[in-house]
C-alpha atoms as a PDB file:
ATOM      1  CA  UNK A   1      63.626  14.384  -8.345  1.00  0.00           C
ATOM      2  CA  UNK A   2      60.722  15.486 -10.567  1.00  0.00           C
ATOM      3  CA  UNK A   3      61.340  19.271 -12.135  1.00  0.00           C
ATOM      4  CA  UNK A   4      58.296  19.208 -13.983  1.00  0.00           C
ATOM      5  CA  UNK A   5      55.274  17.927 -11.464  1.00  0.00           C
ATOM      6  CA  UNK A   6      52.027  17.075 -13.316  1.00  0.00           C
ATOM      7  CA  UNK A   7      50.711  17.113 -16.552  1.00  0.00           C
ATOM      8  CA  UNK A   8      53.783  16.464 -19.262  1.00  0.00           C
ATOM      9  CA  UNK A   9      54.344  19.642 -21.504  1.00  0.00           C
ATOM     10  CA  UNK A  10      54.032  19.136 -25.040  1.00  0.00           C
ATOM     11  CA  UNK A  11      57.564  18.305 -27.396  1.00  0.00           C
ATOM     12  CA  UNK A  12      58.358  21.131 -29.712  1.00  0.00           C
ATOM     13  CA  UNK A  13      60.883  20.357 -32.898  1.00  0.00           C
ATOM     14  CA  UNK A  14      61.786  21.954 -35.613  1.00  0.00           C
ATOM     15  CA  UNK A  15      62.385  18.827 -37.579  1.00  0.00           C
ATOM     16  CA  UNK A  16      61.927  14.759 -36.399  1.00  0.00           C
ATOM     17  CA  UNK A  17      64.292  12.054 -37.290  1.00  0.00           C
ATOM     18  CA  UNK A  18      63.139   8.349 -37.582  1.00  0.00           C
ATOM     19  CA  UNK A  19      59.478   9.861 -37.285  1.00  0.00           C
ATOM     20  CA  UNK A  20      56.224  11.587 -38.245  1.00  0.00           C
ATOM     21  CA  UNK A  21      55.828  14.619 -35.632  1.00  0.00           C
ATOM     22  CA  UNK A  22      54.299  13.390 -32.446  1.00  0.00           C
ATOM     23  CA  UNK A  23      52.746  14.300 -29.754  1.00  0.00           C
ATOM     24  CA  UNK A  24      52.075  14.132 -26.275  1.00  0.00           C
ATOM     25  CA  UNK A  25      48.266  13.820 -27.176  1.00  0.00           C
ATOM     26  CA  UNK A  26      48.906  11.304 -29.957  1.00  0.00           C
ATOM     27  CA  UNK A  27      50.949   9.220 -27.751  1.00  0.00           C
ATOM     28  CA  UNK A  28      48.293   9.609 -24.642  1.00  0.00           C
ATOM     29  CA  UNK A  29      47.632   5.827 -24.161  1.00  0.00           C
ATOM     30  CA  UNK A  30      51.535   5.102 -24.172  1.00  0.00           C
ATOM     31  CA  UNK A  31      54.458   5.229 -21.514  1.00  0.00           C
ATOM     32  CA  UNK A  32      56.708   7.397 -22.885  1.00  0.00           C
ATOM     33  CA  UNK A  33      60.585   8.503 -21.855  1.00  0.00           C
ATOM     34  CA  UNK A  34      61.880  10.920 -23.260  1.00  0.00           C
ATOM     35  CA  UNK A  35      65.909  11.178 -23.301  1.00  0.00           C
ATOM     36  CA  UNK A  36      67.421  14.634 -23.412  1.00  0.00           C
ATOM     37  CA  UNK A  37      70.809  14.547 -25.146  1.00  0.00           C
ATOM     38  CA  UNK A  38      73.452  16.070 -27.699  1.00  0.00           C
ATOM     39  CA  UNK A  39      75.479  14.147 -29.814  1.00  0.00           C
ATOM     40  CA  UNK A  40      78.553  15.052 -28.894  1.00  0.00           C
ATOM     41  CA  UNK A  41      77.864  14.891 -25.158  1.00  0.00           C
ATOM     42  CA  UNK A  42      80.138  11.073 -23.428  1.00  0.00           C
ATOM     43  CA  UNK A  43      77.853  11.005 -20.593  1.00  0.00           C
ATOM     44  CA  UNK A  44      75.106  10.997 -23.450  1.00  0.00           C
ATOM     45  CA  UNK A  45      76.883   8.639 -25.512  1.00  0.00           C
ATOM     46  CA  UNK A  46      77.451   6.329 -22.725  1.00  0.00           C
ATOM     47  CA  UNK A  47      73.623   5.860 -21.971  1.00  0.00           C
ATOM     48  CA  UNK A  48      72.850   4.978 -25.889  1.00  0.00           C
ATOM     49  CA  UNK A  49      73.124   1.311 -25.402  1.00  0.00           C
ATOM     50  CA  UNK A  50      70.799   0.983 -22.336  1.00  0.00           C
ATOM     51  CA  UNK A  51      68.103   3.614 -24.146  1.00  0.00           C
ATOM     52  CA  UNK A  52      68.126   1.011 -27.358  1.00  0.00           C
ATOM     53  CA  UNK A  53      68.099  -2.420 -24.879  1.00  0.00           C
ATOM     54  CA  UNK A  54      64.464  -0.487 -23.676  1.00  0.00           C
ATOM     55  CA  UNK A  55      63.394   0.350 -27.099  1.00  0.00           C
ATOM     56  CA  UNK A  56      64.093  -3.290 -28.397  1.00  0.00           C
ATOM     57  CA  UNK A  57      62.253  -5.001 -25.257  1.00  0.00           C
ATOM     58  CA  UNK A  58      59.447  -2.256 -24.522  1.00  0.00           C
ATOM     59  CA  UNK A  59      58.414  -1.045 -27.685  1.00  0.00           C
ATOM     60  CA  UNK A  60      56.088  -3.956 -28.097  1.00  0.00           C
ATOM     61  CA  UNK A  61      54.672  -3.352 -24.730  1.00  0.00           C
ATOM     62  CA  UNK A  62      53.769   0.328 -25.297  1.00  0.00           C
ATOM     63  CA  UNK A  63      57.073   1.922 -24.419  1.00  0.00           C
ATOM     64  CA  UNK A  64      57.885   5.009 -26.837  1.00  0.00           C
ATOM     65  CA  UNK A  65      61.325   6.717 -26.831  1.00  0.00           C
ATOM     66  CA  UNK A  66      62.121   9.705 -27.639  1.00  0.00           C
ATOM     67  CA  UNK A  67      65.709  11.392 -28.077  1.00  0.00           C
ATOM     68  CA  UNK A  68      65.247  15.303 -27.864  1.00  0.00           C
ATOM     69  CA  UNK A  69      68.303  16.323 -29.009  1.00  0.00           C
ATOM     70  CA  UNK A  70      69.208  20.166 -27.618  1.00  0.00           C
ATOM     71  CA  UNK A  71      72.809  21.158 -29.038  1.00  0.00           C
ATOM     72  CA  UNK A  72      75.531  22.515 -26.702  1.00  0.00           C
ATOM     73  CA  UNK A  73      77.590  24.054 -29.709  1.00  0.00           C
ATOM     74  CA  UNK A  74      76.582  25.807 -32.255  1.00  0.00           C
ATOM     75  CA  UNK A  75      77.640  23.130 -34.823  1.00  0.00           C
ATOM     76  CA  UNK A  76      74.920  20.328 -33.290  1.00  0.00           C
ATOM     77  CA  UNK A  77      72.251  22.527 -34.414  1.00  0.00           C
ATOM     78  CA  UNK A  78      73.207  21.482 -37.664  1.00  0.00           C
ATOM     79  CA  UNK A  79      70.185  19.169 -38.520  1.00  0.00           C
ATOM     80  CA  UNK A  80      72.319  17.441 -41.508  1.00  0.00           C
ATOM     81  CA  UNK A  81      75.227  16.812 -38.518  1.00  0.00           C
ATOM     82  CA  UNK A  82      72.223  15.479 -36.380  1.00  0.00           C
ATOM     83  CA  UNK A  83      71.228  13.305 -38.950  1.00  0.00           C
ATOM     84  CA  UNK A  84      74.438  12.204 -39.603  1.00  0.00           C
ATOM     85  CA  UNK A  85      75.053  11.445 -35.821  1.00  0.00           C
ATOM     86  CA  UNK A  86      71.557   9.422 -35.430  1.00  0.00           C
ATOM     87  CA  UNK A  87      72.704   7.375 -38.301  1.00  0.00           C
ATOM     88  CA  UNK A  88      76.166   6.838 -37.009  1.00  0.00           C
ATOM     89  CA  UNK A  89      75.243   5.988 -33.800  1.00  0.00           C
ATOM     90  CA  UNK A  90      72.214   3.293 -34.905  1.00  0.00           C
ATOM     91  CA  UNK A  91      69.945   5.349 -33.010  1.00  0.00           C
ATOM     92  CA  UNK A  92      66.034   3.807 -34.723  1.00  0.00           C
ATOM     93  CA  UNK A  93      63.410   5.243 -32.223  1.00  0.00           C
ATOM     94  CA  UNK A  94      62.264   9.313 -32.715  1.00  0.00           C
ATOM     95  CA  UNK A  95      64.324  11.815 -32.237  1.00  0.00           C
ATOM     96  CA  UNK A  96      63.199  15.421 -31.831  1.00  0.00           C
ATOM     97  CA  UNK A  97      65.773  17.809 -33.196  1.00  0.00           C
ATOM     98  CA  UNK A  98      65.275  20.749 -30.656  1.00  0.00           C
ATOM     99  CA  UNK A  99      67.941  23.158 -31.567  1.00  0.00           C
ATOM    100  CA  UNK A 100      66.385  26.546 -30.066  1.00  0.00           C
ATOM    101  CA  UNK A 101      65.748  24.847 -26.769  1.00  0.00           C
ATOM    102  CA  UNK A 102      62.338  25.264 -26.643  1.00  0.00           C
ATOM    103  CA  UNK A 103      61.335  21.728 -25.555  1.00  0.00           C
ATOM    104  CA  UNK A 104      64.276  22.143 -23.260  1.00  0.00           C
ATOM    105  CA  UNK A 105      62.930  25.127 -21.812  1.00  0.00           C
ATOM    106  CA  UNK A 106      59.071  23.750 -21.073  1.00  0.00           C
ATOM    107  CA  UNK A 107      60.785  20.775 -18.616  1.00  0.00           C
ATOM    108  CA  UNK A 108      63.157  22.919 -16.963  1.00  0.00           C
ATOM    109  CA  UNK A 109      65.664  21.206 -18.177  1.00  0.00           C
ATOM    110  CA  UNK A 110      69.731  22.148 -16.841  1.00  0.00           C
ATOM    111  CA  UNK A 111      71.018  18.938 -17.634  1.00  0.00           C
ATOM    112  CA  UNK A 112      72.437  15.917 -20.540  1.00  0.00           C
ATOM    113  CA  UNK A 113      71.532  13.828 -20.375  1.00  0.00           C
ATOM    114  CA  UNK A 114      67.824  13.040 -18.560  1.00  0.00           C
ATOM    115  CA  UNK A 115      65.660  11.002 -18.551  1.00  0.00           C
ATOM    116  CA  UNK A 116      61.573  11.733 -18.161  1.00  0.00           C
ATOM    117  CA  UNK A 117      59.171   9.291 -17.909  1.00  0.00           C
ATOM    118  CA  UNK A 118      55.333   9.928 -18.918  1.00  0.00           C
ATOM    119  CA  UNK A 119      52.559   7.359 -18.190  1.00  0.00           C
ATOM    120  CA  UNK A 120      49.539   6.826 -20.134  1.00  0.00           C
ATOM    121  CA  UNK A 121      47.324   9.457 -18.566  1.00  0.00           C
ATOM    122  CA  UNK A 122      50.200  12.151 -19.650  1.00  0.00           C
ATOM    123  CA  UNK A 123      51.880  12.623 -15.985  1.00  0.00           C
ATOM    124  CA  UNK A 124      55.480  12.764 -15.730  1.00  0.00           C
ATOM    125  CA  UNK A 125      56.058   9.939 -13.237  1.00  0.00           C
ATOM    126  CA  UNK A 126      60.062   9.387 -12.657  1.00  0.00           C
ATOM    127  CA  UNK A 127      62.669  10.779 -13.642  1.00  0.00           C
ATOM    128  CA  UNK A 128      66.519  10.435 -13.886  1.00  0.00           C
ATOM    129  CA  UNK A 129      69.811  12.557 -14.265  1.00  0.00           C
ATOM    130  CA  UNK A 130      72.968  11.671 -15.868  1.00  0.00           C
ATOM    131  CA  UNK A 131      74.372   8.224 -16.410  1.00  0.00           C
ATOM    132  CA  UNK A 132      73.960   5.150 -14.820  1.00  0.00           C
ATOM    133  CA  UNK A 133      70.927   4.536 -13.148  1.00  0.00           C
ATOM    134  CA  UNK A 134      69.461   1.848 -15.689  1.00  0.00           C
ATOM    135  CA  UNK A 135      67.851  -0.406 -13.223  1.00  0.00           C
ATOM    136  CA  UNK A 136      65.740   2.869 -11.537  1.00  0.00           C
ATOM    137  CA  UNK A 137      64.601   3.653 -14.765  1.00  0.00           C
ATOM    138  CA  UNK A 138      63.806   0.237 -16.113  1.00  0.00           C
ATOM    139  CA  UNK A 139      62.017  -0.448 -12.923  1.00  0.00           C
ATOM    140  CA  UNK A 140      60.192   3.017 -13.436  1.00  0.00           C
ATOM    141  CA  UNK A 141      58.957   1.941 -16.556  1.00  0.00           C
ATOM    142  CA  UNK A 142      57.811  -1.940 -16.398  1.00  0.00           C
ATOM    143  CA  UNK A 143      55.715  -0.200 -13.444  1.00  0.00           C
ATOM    144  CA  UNK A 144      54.329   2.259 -15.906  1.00  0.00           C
ATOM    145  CA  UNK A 145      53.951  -0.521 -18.362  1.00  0.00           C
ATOM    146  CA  UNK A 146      51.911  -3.021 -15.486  1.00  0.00           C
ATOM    147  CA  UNK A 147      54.493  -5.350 -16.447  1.00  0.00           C
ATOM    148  CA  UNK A 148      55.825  -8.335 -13.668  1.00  0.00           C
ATOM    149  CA  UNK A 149      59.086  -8.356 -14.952  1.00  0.00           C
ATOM    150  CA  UNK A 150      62.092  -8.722 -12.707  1.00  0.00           C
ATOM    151  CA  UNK A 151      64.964  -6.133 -13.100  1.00  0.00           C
ATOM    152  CA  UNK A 152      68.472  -7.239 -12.102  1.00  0.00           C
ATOM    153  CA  UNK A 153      70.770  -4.754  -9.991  1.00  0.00           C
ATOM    154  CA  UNK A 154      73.087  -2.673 -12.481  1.00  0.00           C
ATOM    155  CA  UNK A 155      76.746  -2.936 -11.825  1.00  0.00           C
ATOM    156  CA  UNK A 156      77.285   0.821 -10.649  1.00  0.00           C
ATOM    157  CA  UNK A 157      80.306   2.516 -12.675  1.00  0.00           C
ATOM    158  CA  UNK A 158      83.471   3.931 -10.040  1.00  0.00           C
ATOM    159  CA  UNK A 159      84.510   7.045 -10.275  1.00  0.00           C
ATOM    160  CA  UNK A 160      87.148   8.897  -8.332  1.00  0.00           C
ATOM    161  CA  UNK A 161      86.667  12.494  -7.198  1.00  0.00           C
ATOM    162  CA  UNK A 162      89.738  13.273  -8.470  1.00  0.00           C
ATOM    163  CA  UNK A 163      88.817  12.808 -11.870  1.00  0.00           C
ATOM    164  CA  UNK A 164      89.603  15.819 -14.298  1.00  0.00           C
ATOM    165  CA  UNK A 165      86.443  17.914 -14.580  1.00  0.00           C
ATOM    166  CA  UNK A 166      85.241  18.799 -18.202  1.00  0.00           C
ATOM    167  CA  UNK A 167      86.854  21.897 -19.398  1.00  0.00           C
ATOM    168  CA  UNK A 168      85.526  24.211 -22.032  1.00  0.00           C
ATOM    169  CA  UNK A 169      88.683  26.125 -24.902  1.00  0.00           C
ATOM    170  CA  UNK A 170      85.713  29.069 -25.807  1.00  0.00           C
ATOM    171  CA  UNK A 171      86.168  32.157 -23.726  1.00  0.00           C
ATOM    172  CA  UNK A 172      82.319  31.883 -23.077  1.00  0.00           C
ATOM    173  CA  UNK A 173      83.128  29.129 -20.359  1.00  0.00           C
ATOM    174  CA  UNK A 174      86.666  29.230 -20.239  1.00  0.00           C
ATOM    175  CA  UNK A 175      87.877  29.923 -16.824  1.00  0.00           C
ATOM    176  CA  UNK A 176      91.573  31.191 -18.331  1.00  0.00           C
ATOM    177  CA  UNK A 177      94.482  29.694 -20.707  1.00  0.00           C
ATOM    178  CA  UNK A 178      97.687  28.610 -18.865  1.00  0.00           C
ATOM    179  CA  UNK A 179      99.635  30.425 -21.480  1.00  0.00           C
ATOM    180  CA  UNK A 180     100.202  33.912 -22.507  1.00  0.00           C
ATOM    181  CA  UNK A 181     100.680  35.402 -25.647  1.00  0.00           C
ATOM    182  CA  UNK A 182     104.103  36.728 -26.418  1.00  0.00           C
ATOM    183  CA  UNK A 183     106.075  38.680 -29.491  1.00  0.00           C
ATOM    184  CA  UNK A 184     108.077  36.501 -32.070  1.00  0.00           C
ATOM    185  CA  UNK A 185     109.208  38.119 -35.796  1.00  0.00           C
ATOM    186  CA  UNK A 186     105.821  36.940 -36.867  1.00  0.00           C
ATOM    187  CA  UNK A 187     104.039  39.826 -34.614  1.00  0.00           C
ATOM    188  CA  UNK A 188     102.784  39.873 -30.858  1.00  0.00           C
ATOM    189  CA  UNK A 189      99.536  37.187 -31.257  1.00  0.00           C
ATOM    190  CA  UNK A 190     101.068  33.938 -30.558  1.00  0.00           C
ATOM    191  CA  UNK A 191     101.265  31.826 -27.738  1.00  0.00           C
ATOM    192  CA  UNK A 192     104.059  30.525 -24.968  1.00  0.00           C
ATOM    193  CA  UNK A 193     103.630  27.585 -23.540  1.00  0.00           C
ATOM    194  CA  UNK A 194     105.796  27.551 -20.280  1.00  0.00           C
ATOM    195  CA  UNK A 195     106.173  23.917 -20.222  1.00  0.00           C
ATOM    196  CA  UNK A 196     104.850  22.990 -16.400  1.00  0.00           C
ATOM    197  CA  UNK A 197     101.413  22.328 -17.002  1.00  0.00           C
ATOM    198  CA  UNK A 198      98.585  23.114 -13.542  1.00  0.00           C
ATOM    199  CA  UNK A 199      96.317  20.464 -13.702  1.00  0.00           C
ATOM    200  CA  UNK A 200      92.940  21.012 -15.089  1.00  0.00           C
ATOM    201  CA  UNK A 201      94.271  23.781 -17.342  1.00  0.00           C
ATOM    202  CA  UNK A 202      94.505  24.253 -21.087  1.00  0.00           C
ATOM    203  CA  UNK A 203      97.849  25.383 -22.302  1.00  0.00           C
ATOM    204  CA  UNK A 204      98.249  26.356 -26.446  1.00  0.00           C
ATOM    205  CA  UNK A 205     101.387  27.309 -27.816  1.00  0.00           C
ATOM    206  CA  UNK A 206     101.500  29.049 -31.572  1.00  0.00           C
ATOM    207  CA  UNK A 207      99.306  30.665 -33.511  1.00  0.00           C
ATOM    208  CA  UNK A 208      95.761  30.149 -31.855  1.00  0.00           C
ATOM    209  CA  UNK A 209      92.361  32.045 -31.431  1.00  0.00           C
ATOM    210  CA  UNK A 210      90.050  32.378 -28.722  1.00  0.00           C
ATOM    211  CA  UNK A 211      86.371  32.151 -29.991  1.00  0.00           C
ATOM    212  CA  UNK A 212      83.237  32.051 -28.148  1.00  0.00           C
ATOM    213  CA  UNK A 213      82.789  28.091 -27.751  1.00  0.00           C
ATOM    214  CA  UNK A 214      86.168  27.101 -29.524  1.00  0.00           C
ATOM    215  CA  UNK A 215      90.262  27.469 -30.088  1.00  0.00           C
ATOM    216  CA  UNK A 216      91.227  27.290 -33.520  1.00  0.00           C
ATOM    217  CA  UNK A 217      94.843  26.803 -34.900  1.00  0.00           C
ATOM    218  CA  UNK A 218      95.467  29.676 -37.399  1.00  0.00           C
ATOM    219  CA  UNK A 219      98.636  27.705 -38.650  1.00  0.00           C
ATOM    220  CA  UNK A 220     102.452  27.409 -38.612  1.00  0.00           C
ATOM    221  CA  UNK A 221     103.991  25.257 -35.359  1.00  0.00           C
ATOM    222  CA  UNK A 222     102.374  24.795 -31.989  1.00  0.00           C
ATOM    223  CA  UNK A 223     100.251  22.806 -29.792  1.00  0.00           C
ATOM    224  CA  UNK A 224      97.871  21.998 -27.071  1.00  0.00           C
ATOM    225  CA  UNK A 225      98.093  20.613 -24.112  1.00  0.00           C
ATOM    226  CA  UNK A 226      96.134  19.443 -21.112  1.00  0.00           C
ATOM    227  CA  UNK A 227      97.119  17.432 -18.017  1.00  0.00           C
ATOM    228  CA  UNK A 228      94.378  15.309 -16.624  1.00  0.00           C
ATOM    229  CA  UNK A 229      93.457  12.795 -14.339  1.00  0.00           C
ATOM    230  CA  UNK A 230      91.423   9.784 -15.454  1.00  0.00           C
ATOM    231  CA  UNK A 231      91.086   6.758 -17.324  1.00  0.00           C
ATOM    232  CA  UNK A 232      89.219   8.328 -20.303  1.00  0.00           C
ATOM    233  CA  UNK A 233      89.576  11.477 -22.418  1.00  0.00           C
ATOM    234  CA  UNK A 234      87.618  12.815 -24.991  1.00  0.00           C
ATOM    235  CA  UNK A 235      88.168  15.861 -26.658  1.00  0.00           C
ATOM    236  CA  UNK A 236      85.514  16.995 -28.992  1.00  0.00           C
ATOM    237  CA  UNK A 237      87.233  18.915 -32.067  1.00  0.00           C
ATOM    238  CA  UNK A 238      86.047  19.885 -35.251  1.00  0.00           C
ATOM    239  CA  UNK A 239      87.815  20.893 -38.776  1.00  0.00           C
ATOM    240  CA  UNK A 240      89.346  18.378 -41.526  1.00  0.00           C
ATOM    241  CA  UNK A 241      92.878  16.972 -40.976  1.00  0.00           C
ATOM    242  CA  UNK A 242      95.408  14.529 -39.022  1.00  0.00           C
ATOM    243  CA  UNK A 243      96.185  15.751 -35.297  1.00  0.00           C
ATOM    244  CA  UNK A 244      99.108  14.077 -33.873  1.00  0.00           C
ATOM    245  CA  UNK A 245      98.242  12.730 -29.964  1.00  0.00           C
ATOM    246  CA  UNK A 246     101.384  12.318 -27.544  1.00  0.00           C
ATOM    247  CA  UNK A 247     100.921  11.653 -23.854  1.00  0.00           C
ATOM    248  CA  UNK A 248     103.748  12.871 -21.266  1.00  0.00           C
ATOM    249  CA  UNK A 249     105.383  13.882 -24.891  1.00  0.00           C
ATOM    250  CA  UNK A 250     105.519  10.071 -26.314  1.00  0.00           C
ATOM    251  CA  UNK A 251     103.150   8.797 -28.821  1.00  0.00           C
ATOM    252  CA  UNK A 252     100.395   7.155 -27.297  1.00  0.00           C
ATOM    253  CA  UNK A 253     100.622   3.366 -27.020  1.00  0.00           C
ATOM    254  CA  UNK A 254      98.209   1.326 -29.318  1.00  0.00           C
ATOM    255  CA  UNK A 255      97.079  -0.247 -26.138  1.00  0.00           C
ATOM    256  CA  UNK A 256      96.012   2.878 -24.405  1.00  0.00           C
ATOM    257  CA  UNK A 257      95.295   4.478 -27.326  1.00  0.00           C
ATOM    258  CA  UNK A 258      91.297   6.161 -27.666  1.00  0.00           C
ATOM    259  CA  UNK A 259      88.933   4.373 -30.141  1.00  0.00           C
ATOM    260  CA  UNK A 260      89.555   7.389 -32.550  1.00  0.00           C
ATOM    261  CA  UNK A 261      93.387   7.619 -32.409  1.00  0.00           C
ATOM    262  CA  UNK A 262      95.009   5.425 -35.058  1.00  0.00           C
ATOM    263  CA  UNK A 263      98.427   4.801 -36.082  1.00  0.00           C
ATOM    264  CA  UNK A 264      99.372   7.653 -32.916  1.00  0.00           C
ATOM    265  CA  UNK A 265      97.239  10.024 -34.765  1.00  0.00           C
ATOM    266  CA  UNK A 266      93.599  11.222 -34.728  1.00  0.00           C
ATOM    267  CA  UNK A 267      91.463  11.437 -38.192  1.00  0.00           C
ATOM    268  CA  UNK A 268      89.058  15.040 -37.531  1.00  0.00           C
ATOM    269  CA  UNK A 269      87.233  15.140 -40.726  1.00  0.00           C
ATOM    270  CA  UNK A 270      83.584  16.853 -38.718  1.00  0.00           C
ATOM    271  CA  UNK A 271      82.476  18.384 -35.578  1.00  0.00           C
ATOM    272  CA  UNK A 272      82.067  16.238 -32.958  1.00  0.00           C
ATOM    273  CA  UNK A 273      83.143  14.077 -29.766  1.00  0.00           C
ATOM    274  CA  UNK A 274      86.822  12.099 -30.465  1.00  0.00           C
ATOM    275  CA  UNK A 275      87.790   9.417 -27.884  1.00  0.00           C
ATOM    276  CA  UNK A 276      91.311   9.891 -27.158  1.00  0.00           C
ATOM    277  CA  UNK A 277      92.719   7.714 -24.799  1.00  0.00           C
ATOM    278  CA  UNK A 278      91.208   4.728 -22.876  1.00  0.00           C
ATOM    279  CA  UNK A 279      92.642   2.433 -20.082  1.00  0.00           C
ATOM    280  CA  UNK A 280      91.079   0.559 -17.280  1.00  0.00           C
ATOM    281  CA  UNK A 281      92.795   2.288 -14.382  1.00  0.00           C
ATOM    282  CA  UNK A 282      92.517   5.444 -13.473  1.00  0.00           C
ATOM    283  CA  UNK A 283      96.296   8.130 -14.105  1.00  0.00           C
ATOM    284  CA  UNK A 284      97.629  11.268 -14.520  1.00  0.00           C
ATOM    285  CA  UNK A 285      99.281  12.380 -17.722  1.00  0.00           C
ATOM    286  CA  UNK A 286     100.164  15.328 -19.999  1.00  0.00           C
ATOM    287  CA  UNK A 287      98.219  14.969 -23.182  1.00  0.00           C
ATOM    288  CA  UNK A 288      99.164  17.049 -26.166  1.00  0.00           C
ATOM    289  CA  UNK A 289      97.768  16.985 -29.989  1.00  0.00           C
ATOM    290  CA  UNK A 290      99.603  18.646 -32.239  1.00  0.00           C
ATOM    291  CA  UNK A 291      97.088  20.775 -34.756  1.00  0.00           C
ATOM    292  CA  UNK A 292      96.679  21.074 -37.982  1.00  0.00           C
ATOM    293  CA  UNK A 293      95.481  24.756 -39.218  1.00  0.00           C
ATOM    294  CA  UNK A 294      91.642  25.253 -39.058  1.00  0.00           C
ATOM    295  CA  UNK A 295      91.680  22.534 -35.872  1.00  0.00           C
ATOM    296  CA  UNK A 296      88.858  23.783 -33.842  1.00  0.00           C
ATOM    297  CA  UNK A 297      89.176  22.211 -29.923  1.00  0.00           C
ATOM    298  CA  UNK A 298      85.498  22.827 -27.626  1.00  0.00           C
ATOM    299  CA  UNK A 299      85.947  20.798 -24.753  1.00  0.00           C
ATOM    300  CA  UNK A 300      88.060  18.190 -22.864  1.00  0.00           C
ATOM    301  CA  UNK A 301      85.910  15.204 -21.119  1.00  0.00           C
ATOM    302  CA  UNK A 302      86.543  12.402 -18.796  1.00  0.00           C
ATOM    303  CA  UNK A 303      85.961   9.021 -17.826  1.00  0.00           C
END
């Protein structure tokens, strides 16, 4: 599906990373794909290695990339956290750091990540939502590039359509907590947590508050909780401490355990995406971190 038909709006940033400003007039003369992500986004994450496979084989043949990173929280338009993030990641080819959407805004863009191919003459030609996909795309641009070469068939990821959907803790897209706040000796503000847990639903117990994009634990005893069916979850958390991680109330094994999780625990020491638990198959389980005060929780995603 093309949003954008015809001649390839120019990229607005307010800073670039790994780059001089450029253009779509000083790249005329060049295929170019741009990538629109966030750094906190998985499904963004997950297409990192394929976008850096083109770079290092099409670069030489006239392929530029460009990341054009537009921030779903407020903390990723941070340019010292994108930095950070590019770095982290080994992202080398530009990046446009796009936090007030404007680039966003002249392709019509809804989505994280897509992909939009340019030619030479400055058309957009193909382009691509969400993961997978990597043999449309590379075939999409050795065309672009005149190239011969032969693209193999991509080994398509399952998925289940049961899989937990991603789930926002901000009131802003927060379709309702599974608890409800109750009166202890320490006033009427803190949280219940009755224990049997719906599916697809965030459940806090303690001290907690409801911001705009985020929870954050004010302190003292209490959790969070979400049950969730999948073989990955990622919960992308922010504030500077050790979260404990327990999964139908037992520590998680080190062989199921997330890439971030360590020792049972999770290390939050900035904003951004933690990887939680990972297995091969695909289950249902209670998953509860136990906060530290000032733990900030955005979002729950799956894989």
């Amino acid at each position: 599906m093309i949003f954008w038909k015809g001649r390839a709006p120019d990229i607005a940033a307010e800073e670039w990373i790994n780059s001089e400003p450029l253009s779509i007039r000083k790249l005329k003369g060049k295929a170019v794909l741009l990538d629109f992500w966030t750094y906190s986004c998985v499904n963004c994450l997950r297409t990192l290695p394929q976008l850096k496979r083109f770079h290092e084989k099409y670069a030489s043949e006239g392929l530029v990339i460009i990341g054009v990173h537009t921030p779903e929280f407020a903390f990723e338009k941070d340019v010292n956290n994108v930095r950070e993030a590019v770095k982290r990641l080994g992202i080398t080819y530009p990046v446009a750091n796009d936090p007030s959407r404007e680039t966003w805004n002249r392709y019509g863009n809804r989505f994280w990540p897509r992909a939009a191919l340019i030619n030479p003459k400055a058309e957009i030609v193909f382009e691509h939502v969400g993961e997978s996909g990597y043999d449309e795309i590379e075939r999409a641009i050795t065309k672009t590039l005149g190239l011969e070469t032969k693209v193999p068939m991509e080994k398509k990821r399952t998925y289940d359509m049961s899989m937990s959907k991603e789930t926002y803790a901000g009131y802003l897209r927060n379709l309702g907590l599974g608890s409800r706040r109750t009166c202890t000796k320490d006033g009427c503000e803190v949280y219940f947590d009755p224990g049997d847990h719906e599916r697809g639903v965030i459940y806090v117990s303690g001290d907690w508050t409801q911001k705009a994009e985020y929870l954050e634990f004010n302190g003292g005893e209490g959790g969070i909780s979400f049950r969730y069916f999948a073989r990955e979850v990622n919960v992308v958390m922010g504030g500077d401490g050790v979260a404990g991680v327990f999964l139908n109330g037992k520590s998680i094994p080190k062989t199921k355990s997330g890439d971030d999780v360590k020792d049972r625990v999770v290390r939050v020491s900035h904003p951004d995406m933690y990887s939680i638990v990972k297995t091969k198959d695909f289950h249902g389980a209670d998953l509860s971190i136990i906060p530290f005060k000032g733990l900030r929780v955005y979002a729950y995603t799956f894989g």
